[in-house]
PDB file of N, CA and C in Angstrom:
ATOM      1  N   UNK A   1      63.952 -49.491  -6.495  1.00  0.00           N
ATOM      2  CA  UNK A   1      63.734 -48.389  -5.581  1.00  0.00           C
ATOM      3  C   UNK A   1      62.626 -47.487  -6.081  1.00  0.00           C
ATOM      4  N   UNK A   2      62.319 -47.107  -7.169  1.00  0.00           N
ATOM      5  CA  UNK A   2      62.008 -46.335  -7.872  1.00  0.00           C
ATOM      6  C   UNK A   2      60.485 -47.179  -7.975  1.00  0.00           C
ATOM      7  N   UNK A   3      60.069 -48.489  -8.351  1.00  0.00           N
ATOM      8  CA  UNK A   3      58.760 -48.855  -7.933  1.00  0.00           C
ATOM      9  C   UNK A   3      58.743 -48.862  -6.642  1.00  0.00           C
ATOM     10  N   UNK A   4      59.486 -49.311  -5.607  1.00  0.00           N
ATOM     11  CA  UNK A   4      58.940 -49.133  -3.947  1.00  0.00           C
ATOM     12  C   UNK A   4      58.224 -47.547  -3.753  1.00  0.00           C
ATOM     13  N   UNK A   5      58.868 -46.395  -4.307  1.00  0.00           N
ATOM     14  CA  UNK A   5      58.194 -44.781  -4.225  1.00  0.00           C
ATOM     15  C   UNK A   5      56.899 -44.898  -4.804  1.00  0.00           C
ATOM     16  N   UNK A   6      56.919 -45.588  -6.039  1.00  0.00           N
ATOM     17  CA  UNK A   6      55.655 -45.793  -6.920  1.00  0.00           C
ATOM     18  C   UNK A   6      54.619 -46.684  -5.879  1.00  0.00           C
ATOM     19  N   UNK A   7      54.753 -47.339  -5.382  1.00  0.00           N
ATOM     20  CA  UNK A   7      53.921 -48.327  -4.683  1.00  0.00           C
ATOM     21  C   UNK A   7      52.776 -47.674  -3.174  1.00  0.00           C
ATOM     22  N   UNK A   8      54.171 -46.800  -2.572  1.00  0.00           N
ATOM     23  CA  UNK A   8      53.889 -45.870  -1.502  1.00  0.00           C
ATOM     24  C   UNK A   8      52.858 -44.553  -2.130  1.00  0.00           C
ATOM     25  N   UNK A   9      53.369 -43.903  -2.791  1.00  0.00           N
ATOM     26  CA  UNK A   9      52.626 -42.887  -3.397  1.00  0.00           C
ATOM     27  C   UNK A   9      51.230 -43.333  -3.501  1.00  0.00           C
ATOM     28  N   UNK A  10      51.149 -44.650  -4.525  1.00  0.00           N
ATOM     29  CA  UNK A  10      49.991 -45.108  -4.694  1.00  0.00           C
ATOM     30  C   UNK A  10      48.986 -45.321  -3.470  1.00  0.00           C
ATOM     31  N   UNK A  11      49.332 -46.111  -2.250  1.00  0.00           N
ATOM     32  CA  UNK A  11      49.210 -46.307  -1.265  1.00  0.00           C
ATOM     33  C   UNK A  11      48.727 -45.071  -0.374  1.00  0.00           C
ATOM     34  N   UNK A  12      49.489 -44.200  -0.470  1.00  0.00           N
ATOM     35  CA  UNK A  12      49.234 -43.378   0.344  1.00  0.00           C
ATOM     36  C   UNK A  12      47.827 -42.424  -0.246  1.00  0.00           C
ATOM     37  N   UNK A  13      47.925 -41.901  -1.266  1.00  0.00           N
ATOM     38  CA  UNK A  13      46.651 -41.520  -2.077  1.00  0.00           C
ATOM     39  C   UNK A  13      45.331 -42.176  -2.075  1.00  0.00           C
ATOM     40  N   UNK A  14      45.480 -43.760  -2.320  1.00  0.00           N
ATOM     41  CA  UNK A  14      44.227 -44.471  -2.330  1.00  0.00           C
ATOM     42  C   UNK A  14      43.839 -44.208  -0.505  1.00  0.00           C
ATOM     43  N   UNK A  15      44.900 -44.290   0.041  1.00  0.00           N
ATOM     44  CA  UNK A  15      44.013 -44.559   1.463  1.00  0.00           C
ATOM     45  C   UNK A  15      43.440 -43.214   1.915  1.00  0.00           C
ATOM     46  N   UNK A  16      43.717 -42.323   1.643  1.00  0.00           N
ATOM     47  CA  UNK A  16      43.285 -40.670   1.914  1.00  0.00           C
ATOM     48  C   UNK A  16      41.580 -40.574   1.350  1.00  0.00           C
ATOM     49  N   UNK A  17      41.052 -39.966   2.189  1.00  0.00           N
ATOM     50  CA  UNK A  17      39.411 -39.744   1.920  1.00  0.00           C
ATOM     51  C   UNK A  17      39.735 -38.849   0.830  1.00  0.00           C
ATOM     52  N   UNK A  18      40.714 -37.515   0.955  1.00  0.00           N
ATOM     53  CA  UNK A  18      40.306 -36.771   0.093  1.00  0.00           C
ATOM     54  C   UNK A  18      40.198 -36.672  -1.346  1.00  0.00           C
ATOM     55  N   UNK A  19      41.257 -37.724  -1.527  1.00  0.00           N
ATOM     56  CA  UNK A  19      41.372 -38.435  -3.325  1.00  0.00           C
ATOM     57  C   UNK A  19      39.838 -38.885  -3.938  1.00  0.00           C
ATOM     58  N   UNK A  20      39.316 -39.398  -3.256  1.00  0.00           N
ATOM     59  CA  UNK A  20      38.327 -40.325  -3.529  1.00  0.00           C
ATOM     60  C   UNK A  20      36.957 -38.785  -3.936  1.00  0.00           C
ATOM     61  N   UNK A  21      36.442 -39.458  -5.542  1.00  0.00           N
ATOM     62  CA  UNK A  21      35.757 -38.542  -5.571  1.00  0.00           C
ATOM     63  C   UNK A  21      34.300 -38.759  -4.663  1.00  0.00           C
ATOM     64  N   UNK A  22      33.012 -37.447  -4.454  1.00  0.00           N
ATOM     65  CA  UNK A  22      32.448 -37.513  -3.423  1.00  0.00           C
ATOM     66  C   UNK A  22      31.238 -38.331  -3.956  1.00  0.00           C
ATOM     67  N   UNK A  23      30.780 -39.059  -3.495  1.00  0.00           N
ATOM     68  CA  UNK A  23      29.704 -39.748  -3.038  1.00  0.00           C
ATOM     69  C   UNK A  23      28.302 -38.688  -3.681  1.00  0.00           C
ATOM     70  N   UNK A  24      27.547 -39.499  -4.457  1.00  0.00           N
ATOM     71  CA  UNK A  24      26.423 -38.997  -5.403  1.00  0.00           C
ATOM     72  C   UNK A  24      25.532 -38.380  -4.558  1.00  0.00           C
ATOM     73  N   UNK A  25      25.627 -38.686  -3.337  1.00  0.00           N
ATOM     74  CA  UNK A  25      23.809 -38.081  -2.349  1.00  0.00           C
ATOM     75  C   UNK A  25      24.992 -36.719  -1.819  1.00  0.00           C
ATOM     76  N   UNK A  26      26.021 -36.785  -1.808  1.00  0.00           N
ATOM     77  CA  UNK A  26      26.733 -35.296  -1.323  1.00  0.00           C
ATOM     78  C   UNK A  26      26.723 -34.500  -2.873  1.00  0.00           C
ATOM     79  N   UNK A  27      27.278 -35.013  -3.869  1.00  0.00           N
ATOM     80  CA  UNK A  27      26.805 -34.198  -4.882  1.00  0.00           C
ATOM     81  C   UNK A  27      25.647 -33.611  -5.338  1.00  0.00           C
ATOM     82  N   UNK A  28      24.818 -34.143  -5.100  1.00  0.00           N
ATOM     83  CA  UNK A  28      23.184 -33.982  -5.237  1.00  0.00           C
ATOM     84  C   UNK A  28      22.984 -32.827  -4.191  1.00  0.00           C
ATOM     85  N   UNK A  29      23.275 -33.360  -2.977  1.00  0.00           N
ATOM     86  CA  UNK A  29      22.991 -32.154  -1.896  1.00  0.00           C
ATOM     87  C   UNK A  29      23.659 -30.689  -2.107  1.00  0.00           C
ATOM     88  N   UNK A  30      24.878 -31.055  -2.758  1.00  0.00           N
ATOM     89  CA  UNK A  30      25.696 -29.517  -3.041  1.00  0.00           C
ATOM     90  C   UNK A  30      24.363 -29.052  -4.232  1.00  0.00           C
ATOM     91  N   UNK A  31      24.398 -29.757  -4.875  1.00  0.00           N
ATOM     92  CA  UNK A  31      23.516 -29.031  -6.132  1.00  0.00           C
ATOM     93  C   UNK A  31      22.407 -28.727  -5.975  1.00  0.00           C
ATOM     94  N   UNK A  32      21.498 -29.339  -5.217  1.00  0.00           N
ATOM     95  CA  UNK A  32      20.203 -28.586  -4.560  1.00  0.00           C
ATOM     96  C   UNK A  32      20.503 -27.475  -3.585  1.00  0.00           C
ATOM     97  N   UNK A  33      21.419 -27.430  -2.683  1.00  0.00           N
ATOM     98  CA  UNK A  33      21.730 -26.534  -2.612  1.00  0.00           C
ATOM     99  C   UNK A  33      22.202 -25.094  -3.196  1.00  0.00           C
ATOM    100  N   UNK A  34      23.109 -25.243  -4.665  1.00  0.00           N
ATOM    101  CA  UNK A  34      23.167 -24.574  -5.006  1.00  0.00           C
ATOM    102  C   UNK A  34      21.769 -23.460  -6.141  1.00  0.00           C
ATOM    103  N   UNK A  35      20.754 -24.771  -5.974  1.00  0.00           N
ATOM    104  CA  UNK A  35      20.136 -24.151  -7.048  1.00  0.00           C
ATOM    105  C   UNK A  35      18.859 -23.683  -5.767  1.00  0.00           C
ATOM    106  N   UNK A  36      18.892 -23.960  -4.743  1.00  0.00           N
ATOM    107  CA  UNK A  36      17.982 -22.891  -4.161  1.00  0.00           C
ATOM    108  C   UNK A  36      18.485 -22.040  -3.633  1.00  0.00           C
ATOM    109  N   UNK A  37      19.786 -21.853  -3.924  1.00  0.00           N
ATOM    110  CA  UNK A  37      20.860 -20.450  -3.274  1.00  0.00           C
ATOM    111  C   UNK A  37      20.542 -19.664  -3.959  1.00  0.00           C
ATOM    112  N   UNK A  38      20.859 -19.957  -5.414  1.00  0.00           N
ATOM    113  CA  UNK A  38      20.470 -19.244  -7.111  1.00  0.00           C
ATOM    114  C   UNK A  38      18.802 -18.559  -6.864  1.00  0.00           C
ATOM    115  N   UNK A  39      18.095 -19.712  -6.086  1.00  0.00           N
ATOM    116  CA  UNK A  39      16.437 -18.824  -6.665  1.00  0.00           C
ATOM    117  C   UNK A  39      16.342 -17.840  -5.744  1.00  0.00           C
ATOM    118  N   UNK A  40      16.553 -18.289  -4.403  1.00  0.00           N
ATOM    119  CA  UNK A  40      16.672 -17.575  -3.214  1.00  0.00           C
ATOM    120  C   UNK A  40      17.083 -15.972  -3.619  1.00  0.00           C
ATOM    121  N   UNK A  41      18.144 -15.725  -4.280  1.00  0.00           N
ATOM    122  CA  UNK A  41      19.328 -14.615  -4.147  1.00  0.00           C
ATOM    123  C   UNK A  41      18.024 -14.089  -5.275  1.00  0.00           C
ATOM    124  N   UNK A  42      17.390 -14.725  -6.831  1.00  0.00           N
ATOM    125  CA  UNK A  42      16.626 -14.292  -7.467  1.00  0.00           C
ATOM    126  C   UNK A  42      15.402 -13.453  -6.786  1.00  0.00           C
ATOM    127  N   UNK A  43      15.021 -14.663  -6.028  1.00  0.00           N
ATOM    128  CA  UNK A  43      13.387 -14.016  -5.602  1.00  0.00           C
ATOM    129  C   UNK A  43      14.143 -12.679  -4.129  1.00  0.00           C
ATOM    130  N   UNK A  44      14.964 -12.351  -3.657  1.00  0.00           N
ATOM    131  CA  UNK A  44      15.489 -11.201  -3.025  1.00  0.00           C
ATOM    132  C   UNK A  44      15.410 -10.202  -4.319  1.00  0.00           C
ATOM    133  N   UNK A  45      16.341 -10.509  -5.379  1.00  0.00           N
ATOM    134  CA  UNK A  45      16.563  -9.695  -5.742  1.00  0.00           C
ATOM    135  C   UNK A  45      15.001  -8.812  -6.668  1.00  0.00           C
ATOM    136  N   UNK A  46      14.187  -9.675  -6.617  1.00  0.00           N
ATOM    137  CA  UNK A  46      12.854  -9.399  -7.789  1.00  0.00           C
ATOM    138  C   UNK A  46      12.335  -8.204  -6.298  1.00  0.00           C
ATOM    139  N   UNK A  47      12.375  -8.947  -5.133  1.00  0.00           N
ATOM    140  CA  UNK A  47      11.453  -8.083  -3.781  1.00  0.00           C
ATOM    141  C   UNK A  47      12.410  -7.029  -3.621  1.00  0.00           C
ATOM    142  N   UNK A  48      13.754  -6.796  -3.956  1.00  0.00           N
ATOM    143  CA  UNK A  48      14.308  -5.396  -3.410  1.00  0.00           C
ATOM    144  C   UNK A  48      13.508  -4.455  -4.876  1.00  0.00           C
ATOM    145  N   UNK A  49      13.595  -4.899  -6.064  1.00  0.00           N
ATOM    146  CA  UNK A  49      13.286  -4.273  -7.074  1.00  0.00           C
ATOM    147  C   UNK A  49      12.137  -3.762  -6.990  1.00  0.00           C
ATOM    148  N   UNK A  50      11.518  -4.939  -6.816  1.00  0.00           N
ATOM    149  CA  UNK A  50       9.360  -4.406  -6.720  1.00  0.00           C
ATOM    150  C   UNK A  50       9.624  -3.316  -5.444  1.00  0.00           C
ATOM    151  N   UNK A  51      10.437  -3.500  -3.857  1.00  0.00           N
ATOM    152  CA  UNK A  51      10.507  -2.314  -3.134  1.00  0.00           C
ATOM    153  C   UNK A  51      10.690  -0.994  -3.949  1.00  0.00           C
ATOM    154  N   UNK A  52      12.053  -1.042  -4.383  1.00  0.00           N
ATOM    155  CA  UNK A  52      12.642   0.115  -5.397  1.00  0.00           C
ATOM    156  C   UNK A  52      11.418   0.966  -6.093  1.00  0.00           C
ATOM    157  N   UNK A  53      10.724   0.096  -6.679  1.00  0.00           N
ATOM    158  CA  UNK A  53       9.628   0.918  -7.781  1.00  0.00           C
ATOM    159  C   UNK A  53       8.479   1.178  -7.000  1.00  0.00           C
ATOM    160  N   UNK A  54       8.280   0.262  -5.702  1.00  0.00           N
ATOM    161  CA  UNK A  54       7.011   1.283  -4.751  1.00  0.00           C
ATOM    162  C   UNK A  54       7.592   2.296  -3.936  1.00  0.00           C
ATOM    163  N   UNK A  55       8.248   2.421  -3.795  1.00  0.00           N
ATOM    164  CA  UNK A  55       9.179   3.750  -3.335  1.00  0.00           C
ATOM    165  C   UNK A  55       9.048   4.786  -4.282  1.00  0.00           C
ATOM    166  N   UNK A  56       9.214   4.807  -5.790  1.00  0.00           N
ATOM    167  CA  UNK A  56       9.449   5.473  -6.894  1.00  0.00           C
ATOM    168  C   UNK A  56       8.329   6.250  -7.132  1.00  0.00           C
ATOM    169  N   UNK A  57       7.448   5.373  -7.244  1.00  0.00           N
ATOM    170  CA  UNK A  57       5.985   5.764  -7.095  1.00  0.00           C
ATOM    171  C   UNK A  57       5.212   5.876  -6.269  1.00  0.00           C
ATOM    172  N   UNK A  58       5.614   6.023  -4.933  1.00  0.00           N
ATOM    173  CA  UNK A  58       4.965   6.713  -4.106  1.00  0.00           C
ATOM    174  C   UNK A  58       5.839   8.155  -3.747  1.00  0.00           C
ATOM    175  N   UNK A  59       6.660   8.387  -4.152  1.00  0.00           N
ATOM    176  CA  UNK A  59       7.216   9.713  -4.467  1.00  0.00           C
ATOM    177  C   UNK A  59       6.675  10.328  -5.644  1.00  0.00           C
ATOM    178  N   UNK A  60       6.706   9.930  -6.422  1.00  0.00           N
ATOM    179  CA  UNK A  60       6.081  10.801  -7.566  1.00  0.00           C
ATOM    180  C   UNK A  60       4.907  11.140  -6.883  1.00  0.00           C
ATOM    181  N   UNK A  61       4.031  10.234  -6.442  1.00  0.00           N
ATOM    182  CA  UNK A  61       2.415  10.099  -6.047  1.00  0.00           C
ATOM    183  C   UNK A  61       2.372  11.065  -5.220  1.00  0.00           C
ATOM    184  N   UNK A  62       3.588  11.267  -4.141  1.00  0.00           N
ATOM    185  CA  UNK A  62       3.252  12.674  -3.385  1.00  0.00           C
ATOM    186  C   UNK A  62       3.699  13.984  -3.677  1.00  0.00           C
ATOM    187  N   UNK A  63       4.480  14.108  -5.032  1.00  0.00           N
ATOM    188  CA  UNK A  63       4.877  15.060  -5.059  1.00  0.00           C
ATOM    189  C   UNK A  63       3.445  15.960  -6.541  1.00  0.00           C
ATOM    190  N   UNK A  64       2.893  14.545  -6.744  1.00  0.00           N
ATOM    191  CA  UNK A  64       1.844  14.824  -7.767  1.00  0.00           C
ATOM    192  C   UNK A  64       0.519  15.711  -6.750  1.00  0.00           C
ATOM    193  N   UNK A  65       0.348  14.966  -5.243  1.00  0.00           N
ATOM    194  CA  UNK A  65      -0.226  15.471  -4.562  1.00  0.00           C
ATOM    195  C   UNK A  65      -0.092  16.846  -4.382  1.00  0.00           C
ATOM    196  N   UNK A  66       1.165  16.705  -3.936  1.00  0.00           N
ATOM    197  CA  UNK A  66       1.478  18.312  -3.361  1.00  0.00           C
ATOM    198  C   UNK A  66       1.486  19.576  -4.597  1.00  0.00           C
ATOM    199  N   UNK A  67       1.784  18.759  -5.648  1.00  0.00           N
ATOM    200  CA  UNK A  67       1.506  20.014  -6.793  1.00  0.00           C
ATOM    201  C   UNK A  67      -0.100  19.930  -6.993  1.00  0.00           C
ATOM    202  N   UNK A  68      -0.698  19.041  -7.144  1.00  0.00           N
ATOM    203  CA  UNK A  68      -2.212  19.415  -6.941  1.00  0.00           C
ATOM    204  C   UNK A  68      -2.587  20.087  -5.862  1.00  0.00           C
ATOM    205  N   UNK A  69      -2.465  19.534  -4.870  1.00  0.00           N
ATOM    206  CA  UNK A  69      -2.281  20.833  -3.570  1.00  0.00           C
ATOM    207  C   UNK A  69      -2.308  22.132  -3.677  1.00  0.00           C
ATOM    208  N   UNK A  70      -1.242  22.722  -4.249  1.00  0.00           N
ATOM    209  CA  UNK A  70      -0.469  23.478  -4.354  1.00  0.00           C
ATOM    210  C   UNK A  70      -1.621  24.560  -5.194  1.00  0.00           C
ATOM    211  N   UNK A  71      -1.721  23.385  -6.555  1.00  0.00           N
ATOM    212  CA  UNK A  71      -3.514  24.330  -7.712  1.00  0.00           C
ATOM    213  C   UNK A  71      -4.712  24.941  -6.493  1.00  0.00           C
ATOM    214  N   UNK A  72      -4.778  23.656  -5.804  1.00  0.00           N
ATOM    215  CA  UNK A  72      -5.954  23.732  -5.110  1.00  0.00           C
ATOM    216  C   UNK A  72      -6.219  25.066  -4.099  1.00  0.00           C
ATOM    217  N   UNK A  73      -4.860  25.708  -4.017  1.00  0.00           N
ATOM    218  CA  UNK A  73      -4.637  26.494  -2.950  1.00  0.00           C
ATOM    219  C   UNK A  73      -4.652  27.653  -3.661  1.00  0.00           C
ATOM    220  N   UNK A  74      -3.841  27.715  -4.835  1.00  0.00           N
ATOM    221  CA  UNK A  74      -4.133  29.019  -5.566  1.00  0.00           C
ATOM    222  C   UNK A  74      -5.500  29.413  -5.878  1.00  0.00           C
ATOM    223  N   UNK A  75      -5.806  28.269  -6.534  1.00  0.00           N
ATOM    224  CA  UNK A  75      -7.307  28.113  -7.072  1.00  0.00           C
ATOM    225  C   UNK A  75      -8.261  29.126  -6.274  1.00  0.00           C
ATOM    226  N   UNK A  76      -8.428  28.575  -5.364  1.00  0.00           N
ATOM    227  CA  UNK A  76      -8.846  29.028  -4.152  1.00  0.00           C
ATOM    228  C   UNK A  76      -8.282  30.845  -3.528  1.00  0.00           C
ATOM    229  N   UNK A  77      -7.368  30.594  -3.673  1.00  0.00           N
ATOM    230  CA  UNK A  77      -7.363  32.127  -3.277  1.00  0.00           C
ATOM    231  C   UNK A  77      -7.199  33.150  -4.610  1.00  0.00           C
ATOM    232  N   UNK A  78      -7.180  32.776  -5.557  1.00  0.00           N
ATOM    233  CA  UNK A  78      -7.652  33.521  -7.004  1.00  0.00           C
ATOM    234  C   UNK A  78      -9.067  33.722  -7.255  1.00  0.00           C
ATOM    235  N   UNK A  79      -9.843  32.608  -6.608  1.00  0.00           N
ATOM    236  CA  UNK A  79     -11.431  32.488  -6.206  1.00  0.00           C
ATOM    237  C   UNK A  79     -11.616  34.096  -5.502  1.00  0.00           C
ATOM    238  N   UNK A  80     -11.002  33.894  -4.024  1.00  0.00           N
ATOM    239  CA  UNK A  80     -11.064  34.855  -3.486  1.00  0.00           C
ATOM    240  C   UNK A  80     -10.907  35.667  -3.669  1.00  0.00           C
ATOM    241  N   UNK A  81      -9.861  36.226  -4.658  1.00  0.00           N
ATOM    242  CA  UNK A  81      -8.950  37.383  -4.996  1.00  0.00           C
ATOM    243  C   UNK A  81     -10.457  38.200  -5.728  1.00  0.00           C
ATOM    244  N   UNK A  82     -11.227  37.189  -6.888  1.00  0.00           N
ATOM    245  CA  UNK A  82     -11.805  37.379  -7.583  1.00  0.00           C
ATOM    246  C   UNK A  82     -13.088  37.778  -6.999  1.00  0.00           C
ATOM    247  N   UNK A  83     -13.840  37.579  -5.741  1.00  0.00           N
ATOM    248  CA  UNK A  83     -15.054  37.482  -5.143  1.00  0.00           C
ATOM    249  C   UNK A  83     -14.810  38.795  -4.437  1.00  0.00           C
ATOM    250  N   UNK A  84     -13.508  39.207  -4.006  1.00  0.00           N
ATOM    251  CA  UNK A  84     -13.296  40.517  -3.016  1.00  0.00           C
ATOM    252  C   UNK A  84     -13.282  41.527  -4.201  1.00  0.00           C
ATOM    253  N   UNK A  85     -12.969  41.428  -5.259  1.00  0.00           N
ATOM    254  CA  UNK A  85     -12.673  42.698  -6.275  1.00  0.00           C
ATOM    255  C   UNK A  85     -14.007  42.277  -6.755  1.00  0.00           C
ATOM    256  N   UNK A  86     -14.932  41.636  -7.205  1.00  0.00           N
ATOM    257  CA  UNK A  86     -16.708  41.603  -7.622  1.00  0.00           C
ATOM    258  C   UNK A  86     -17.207  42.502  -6.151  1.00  0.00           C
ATOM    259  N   UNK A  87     -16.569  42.289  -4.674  1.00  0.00           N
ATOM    260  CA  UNK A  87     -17.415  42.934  -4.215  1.00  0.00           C
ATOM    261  C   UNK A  87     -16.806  43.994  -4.033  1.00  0.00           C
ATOM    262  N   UNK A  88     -16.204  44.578  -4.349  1.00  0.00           N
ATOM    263  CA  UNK A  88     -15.550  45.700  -4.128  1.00  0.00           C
ATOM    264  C   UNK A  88     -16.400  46.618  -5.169  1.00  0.00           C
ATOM    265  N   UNK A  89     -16.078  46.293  -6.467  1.00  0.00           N
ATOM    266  CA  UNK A  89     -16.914  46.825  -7.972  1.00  0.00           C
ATOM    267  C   UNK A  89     -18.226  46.978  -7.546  1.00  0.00           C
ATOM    268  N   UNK A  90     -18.961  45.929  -6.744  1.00  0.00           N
ATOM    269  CA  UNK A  90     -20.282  46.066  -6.597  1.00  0.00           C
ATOM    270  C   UNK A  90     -20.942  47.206  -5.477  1.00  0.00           C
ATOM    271  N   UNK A  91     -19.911  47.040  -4.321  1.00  0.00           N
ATOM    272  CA  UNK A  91     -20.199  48.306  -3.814  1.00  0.00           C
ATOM    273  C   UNK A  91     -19.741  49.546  -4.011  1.00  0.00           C
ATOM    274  N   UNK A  92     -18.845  49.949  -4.943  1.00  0.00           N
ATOM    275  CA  UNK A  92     -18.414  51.168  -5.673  1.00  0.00           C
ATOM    276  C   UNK A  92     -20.004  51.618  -6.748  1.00  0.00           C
ATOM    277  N   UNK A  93     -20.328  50.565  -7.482  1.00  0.00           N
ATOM    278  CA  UNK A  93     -21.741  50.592  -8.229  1.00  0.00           C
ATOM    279  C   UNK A  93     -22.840  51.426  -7.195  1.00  0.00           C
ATOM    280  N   UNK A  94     -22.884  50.554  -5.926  1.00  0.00           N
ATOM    281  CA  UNK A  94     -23.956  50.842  -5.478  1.00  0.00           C
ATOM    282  C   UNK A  94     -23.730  52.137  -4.401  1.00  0.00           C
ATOM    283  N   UNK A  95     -22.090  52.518  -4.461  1.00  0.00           N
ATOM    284  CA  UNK A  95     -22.277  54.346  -3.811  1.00  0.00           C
ATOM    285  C   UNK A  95     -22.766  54.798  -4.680  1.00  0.00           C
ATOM    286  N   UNK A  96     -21.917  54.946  -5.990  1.00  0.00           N
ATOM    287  CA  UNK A  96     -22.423  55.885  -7.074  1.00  0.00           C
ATOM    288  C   UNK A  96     -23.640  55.536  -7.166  1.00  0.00           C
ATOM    289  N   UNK A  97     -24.805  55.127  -7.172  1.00  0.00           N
ATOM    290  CA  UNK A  97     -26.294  54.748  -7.408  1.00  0.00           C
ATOM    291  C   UNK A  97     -26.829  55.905  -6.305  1.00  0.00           C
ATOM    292  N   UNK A  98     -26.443  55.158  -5.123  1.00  0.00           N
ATOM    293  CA  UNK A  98     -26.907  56.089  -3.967  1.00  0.00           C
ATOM    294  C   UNK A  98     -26.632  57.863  -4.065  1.00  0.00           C
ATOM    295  N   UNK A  99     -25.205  58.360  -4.484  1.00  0.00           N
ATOM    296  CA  UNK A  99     -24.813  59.143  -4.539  1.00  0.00           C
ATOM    297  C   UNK A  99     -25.673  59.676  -5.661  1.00  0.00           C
ATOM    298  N   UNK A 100     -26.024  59.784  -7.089  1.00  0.00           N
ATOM    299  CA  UNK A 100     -26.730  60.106  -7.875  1.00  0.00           C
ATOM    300  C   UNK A 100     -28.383  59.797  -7.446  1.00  0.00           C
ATOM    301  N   UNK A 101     -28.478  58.859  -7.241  1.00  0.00           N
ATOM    302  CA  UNK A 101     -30.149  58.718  -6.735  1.00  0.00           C
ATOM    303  C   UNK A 101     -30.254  60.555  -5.017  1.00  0.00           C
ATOM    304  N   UNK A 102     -29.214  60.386  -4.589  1.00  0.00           N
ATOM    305  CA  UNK A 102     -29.146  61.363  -3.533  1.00  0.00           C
ATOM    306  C   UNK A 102     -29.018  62.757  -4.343  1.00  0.00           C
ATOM    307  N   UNK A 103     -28.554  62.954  -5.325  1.00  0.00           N
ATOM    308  CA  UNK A 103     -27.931  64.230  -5.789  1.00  0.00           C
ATOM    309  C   UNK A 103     -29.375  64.578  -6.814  1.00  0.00           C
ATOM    310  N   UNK A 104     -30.108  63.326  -7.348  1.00  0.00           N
ATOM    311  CA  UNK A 104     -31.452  63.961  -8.281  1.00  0.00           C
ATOM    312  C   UNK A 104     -32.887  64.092  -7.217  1.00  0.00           C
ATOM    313  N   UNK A 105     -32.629  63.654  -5.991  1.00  0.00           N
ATOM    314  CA  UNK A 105     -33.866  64.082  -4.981  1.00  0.00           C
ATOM    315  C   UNK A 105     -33.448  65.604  -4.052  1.00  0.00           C
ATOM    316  N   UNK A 106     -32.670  65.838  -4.366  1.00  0.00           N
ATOM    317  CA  UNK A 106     -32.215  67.475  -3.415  1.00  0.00           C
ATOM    318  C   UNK A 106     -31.667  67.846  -4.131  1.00  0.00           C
TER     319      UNK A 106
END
């Protein structure tokens, strides 16, 4: 009795596809598959990174702008600050000139 179970078991296993290991061109195919899954997921992951760092640096790049900006604007109106008080001094110079040149002719 006990080989008739043995016989069936056997039987029943060999005839099942799924026992049977897979066939070399399906193994091959899983494995090329898997290894351009692997580069695939690599070369994503290298292009989100290289994104990441042109992002990085084009923030810095504008915030480098805007603080140069920022000189350029003071610069500029410290220019001014400086050109309105020269002319200010210069025409204070040139009352008092007038005023004394006026005060030694009368």
């Amino acid at each position: 009795m006990l080989l008739w179970v043995f016989f069936l078991v056997v039987l029943t296993l060999s005839s099942g596809s799924h026992c049977s290991p897979p066939s070399l061109s399906l193994r091959m195919r899983r494995y090329t598959d898997a290894i351009f899954t692997n580069s695939y997921r690599k070369v994503l992951g290298q292009l989100s990174a290289r994104k990441l760092l042109q992002d990085i640096m084009s923030r810095q790049q504008g915030e480098k702008n805007q603080e140069q900006e920022a000189r350029v604007r003071l610069g500029r109106q410290v220019e001014s600050l400086w050109a309105d008080q020269k002319k200010m001094a210069l025409e204070s110079i040139l009352v008092a000139l007038l005023q004394k040149h006026r005060n030694s002719q009368g």
